[in-house]
PDB file of N, CA and C in Angstrom:
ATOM      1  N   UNK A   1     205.905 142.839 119.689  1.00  0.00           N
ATOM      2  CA  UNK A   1     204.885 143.557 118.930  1.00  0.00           C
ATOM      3  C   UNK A   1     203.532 143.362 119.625  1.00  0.00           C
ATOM      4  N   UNK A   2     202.897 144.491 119.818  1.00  0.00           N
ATOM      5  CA  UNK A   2     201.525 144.243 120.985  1.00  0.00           C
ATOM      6  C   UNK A   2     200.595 144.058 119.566  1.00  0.00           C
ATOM      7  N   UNK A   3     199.389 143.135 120.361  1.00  0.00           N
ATOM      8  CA  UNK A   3     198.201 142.816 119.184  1.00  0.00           C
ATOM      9  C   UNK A   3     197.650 144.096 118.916  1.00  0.00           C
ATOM     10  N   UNK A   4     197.039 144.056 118.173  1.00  0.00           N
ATOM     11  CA  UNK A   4     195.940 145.172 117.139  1.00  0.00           C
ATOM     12  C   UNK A   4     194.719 144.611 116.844  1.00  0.00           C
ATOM     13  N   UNK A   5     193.406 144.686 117.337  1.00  0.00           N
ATOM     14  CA  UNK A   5     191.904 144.511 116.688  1.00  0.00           C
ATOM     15  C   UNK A   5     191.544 145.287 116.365  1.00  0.00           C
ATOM     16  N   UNK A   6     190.572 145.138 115.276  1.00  0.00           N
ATOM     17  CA  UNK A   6     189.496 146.310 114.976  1.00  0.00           C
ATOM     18  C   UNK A   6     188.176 145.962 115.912  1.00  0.00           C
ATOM     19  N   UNK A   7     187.465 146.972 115.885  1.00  0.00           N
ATOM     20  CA  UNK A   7     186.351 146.739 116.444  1.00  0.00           C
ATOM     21  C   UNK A   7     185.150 147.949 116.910  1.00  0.00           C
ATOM     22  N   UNK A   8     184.343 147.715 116.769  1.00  0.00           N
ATOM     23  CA  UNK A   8     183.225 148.854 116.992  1.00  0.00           C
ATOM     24  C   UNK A   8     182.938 149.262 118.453  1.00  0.00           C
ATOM     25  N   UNK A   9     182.875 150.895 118.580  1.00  0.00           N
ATOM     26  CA  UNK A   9     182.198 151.251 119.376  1.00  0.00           C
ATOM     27  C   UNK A   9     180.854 151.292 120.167  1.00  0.00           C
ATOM     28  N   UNK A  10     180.722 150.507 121.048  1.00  0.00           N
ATOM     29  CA  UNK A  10     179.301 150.362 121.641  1.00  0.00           C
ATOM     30  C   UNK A  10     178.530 151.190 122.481  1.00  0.00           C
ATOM     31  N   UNK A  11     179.812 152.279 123.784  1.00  0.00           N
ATOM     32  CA  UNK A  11     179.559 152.898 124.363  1.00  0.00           C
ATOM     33  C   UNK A  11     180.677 153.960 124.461  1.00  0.00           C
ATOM     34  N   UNK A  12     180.176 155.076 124.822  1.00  0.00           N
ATOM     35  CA  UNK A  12     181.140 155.998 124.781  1.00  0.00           C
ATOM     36  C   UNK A  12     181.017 157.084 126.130  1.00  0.00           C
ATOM     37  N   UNK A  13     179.896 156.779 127.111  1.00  0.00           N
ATOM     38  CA  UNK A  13     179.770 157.632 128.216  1.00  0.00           C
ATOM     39  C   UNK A  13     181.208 157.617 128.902  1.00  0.00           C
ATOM     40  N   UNK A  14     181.502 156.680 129.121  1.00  0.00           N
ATOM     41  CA  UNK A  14     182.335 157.113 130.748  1.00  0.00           C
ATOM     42  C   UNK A  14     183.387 158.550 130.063  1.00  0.00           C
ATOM     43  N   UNK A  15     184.284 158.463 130.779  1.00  0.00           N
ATOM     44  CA  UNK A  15     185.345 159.694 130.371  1.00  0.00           C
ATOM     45  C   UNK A  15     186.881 158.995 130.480  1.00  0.00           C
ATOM     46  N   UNK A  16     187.289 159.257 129.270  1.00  0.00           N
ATOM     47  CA  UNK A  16     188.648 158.722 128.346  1.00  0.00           C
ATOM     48  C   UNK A  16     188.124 156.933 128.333  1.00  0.00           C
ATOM     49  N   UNK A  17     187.152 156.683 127.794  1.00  0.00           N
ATOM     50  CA  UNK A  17     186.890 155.246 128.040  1.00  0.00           C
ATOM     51  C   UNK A  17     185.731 154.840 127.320  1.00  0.00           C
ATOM     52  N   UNK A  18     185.844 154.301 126.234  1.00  0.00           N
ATOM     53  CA  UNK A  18     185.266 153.657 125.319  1.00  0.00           C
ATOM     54  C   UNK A  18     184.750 151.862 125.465  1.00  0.00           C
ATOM     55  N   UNK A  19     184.015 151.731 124.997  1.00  0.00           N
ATOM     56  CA  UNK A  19     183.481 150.050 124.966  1.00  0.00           C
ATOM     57  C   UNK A  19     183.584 149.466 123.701  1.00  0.00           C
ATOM     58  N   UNK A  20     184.090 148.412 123.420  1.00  0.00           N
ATOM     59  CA  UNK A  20     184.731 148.406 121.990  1.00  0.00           C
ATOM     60  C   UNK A  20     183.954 146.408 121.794  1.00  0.00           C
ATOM     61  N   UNK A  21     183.395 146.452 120.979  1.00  0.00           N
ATOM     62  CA  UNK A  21     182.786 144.927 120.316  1.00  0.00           C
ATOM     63  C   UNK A  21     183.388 144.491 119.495  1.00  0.00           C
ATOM     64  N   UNK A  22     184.238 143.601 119.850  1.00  0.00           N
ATOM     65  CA  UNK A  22     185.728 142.816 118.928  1.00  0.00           C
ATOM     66  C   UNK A  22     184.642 141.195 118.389  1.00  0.00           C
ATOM     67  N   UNK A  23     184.532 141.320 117.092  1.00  0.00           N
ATOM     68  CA  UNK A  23     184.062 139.995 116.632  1.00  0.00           C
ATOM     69  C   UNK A  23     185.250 139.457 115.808  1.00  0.00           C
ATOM     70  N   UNK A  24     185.139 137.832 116.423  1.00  0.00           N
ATOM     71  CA  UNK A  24     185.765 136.771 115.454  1.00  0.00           C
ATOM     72  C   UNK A  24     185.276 135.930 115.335  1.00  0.00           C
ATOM     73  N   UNK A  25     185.638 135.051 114.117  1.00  0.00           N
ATOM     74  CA  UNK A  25     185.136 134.070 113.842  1.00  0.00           C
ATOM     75  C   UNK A  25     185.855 132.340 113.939  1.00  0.00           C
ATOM     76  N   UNK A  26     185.467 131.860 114.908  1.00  0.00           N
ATOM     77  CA  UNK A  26     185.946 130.796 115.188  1.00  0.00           C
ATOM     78  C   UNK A  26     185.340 129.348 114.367  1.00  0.00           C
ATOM     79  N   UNK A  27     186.247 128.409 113.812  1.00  0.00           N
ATOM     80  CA  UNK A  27     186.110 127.241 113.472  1.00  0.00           C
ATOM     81  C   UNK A  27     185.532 126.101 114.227  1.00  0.00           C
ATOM     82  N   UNK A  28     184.192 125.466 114.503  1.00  0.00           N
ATOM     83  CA  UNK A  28     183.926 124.430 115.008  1.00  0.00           C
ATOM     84  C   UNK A  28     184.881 123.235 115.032  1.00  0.00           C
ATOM     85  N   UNK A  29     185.263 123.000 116.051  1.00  0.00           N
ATOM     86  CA  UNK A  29     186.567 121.756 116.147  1.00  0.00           C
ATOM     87  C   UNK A  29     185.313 120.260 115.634  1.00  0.00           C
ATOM     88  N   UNK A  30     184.563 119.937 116.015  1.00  0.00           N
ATOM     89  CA  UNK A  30     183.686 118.944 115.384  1.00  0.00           C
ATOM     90  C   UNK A  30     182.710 119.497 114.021  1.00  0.00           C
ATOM     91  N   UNK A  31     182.111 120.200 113.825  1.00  0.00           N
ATOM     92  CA  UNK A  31     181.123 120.340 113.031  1.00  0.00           C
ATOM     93  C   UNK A  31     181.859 121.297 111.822  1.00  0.00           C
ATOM     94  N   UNK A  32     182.966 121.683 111.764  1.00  0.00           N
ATOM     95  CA  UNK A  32     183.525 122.868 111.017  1.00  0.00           C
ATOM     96  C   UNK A  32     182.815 123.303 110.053  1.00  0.00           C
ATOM     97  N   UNK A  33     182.124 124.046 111.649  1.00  0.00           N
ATOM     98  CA  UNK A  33     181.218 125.109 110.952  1.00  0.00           C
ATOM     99  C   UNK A  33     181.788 126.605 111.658  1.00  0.00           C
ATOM    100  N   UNK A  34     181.760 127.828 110.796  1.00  0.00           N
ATOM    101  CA  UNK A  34     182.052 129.112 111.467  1.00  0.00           C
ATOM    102  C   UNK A  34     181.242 129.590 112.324  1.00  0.00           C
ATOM    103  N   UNK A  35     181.464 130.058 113.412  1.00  0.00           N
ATOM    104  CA  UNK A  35     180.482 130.580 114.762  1.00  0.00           C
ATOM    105  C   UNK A  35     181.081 131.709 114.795  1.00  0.00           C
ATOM    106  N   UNK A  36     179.902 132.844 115.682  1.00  0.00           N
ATOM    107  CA  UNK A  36     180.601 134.669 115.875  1.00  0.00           C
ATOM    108  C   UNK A  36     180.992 134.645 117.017  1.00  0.00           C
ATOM    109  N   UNK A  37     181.877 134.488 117.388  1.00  0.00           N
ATOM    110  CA  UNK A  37     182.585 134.784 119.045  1.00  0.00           C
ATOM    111  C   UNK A  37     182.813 136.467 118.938  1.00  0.00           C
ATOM    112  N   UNK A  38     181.421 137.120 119.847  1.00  0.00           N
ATOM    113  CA  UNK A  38     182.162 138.252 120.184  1.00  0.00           C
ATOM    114  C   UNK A  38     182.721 138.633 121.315  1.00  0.00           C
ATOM    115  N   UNK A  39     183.555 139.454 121.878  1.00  0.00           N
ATOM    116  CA  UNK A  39     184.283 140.115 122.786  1.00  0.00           C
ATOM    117  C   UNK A  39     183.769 141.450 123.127  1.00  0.00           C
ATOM    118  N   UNK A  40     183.536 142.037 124.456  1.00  0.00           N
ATOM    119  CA  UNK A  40     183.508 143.543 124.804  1.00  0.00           C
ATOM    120  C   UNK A  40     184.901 143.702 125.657  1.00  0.00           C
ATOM    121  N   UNK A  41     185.286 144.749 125.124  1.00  0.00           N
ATOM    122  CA  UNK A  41     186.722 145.186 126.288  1.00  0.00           C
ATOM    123  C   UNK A  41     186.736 146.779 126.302  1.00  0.00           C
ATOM    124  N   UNK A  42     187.325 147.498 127.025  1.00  0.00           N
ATOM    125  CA  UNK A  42     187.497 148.645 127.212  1.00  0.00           C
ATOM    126  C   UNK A  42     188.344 148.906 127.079  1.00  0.00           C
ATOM    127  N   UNK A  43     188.522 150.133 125.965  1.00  0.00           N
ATOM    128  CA  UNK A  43     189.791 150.822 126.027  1.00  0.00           C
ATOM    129  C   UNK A  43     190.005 152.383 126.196  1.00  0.00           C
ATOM    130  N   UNK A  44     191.282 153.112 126.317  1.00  0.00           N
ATOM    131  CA  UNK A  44     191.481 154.476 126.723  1.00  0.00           C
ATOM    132  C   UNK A  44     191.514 154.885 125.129  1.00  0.00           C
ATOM    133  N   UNK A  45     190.494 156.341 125.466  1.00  0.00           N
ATOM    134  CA  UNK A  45     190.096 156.878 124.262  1.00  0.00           C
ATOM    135  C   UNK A  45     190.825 158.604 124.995  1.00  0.00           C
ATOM    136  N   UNK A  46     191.745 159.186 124.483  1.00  0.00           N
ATOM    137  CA  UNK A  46     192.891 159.963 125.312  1.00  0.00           C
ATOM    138  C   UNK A  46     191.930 161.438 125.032  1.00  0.00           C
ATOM    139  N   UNK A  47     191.393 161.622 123.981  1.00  0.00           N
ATOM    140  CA  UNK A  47     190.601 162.765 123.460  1.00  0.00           C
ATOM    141  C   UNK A  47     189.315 162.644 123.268  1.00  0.00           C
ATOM    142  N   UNK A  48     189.046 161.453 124.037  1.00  0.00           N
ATOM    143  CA  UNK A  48     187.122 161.486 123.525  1.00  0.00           C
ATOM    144  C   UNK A  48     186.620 161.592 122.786  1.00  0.00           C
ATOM    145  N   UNK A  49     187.372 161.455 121.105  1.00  0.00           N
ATOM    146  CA  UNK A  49     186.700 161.622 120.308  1.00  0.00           C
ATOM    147  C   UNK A  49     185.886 160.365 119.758  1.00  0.00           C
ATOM    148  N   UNK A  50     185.945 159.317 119.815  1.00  0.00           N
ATOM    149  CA  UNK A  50     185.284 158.153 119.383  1.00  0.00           C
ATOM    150  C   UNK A  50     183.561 158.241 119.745  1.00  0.00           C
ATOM    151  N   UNK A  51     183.077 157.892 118.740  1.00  0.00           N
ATOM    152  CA  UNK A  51     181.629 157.854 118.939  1.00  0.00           C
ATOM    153  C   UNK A  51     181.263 156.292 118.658  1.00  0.00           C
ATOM    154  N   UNK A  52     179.682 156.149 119.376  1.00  0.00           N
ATOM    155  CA  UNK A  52     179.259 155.175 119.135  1.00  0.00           C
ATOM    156  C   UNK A  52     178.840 154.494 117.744  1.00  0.00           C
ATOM    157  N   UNK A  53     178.882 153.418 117.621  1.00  0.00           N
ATOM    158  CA  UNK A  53     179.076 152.931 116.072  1.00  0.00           C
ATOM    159  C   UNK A  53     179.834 153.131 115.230  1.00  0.00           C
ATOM    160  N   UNK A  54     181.631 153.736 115.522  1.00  0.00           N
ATOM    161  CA  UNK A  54     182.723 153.922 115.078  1.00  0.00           C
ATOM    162  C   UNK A  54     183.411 152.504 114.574  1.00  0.00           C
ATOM    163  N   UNK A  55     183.882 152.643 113.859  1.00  0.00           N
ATOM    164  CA  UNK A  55     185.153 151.143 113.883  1.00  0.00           C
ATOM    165  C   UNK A  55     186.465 151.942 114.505  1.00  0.00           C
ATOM    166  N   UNK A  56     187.444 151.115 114.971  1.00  0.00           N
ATOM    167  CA  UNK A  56     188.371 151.502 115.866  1.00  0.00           C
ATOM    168  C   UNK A  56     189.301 150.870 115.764  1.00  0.00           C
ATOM    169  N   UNK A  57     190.787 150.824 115.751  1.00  0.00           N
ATOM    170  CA  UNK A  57     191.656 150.129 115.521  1.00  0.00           C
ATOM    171  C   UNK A  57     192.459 150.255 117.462  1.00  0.00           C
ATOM    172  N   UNK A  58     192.256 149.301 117.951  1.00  0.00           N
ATOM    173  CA  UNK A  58     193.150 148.663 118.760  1.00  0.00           C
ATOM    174  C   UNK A  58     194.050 148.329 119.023  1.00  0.00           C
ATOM    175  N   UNK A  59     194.597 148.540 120.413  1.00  0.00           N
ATOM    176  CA  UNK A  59     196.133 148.300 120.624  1.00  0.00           C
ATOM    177  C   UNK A  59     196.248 147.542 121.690  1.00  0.00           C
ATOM    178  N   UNK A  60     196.928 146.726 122.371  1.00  0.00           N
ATOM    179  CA  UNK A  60     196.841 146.165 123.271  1.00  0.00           C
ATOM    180  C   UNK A  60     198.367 146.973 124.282  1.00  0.00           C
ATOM    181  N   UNK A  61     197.922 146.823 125.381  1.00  0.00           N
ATOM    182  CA  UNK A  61     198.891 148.021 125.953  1.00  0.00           C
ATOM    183  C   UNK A  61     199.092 147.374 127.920  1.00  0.00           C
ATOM    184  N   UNK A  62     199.172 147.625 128.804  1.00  0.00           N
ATOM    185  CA  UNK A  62     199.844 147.587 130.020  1.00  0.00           C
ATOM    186  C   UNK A  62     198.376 148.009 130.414  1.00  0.00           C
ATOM    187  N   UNK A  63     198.531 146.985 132.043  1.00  0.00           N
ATOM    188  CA  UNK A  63     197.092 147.773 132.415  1.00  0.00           C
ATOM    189  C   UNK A  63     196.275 149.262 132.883  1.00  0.00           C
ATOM    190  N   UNK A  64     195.699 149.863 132.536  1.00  0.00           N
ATOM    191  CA  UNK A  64     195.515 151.360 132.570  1.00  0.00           C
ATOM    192  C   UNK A  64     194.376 151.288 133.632  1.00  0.00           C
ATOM    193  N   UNK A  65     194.118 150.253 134.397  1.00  0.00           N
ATOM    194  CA  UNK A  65     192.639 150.534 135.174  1.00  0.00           C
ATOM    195  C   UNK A  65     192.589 149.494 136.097  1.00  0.00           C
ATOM    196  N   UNK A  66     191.668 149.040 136.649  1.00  0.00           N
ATOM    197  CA  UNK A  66     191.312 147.726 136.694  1.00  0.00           C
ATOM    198  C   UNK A  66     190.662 146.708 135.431  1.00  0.00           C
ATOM    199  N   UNK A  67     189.896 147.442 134.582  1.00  0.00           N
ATOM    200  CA  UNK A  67     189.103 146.217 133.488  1.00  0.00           C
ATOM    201  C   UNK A  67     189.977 147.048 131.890  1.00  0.00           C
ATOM    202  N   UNK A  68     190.818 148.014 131.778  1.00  0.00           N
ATOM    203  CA  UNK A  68     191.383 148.790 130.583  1.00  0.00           C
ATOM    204  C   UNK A  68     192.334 148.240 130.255  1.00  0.00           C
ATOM    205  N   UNK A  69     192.720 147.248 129.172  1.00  0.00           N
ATOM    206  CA  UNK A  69     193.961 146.819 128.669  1.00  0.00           C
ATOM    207  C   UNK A  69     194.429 147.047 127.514  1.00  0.00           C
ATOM    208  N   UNK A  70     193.638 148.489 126.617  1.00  0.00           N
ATOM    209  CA  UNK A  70     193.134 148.316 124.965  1.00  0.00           C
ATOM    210  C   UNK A  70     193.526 149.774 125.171  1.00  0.00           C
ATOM    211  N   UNK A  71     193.957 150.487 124.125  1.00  0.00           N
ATOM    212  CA  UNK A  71     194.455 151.407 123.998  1.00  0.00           C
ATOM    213  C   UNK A  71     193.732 151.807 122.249  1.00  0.00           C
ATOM    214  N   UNK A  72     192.924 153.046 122.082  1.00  0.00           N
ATOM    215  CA  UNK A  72     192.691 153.476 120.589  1.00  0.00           C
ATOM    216  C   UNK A  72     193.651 153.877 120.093  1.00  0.00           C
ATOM    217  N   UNK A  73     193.768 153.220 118.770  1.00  0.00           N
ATOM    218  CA  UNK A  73     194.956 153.959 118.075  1.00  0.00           C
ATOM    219  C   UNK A  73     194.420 155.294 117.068  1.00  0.00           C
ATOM    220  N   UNK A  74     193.480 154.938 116.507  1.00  0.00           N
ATOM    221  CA  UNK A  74     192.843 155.595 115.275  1.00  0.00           C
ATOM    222  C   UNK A  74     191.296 154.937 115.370  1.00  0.00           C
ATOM    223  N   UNK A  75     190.518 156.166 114.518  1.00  0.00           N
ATOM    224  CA  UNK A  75     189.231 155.769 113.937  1.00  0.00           C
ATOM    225  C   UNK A  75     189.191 154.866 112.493  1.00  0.00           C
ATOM    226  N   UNK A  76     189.172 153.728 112.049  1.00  0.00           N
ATOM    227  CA  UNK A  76     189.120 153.206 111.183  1.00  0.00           C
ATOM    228  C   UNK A  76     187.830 153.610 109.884  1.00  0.00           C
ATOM    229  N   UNK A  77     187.907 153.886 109.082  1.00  0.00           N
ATOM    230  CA  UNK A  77     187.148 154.179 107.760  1.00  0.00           C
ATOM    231  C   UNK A  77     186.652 152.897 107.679  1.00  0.00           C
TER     232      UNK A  77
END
């Protein structure tokens, strides 16, 4: 079963290729306190429809590029 993130659209210029801002929240191993670990990754957007400031549901997929490992599944509500 390949992973799934959600995550927002940051950029949307290139062509079939989206920039996607994956936040989580990680547990301090000493202080357990919550910290925002975010992530940028790129994924193939097949119809260009994704706009910036979208939420996006993620797929994790085979490599499509050199830096593309994320595949859009859907626009998330």
């Amino acid at each position: 079963m390949p992973k799934r993130k959600i995550g927002i659209v940051i950029s949307d210029k290139a062509q079939k290729t989206v920039t996607v801002k994956i936040t989580n929240y990680v547990k301090h191993p000493l202080y357990k306190k919550y910290m925002k670990k975010v992530t940028k990754v790129y994924a193939h957007d097949e119809k260009n429809e994704c706009k910036t400031g979208e939420r996006v549901l993620l797929e994790e997929t085979r490599p499509l590029s050199k830096r593309k490992r994320w595949r859009v599944i859907r626009r998330v509500v």
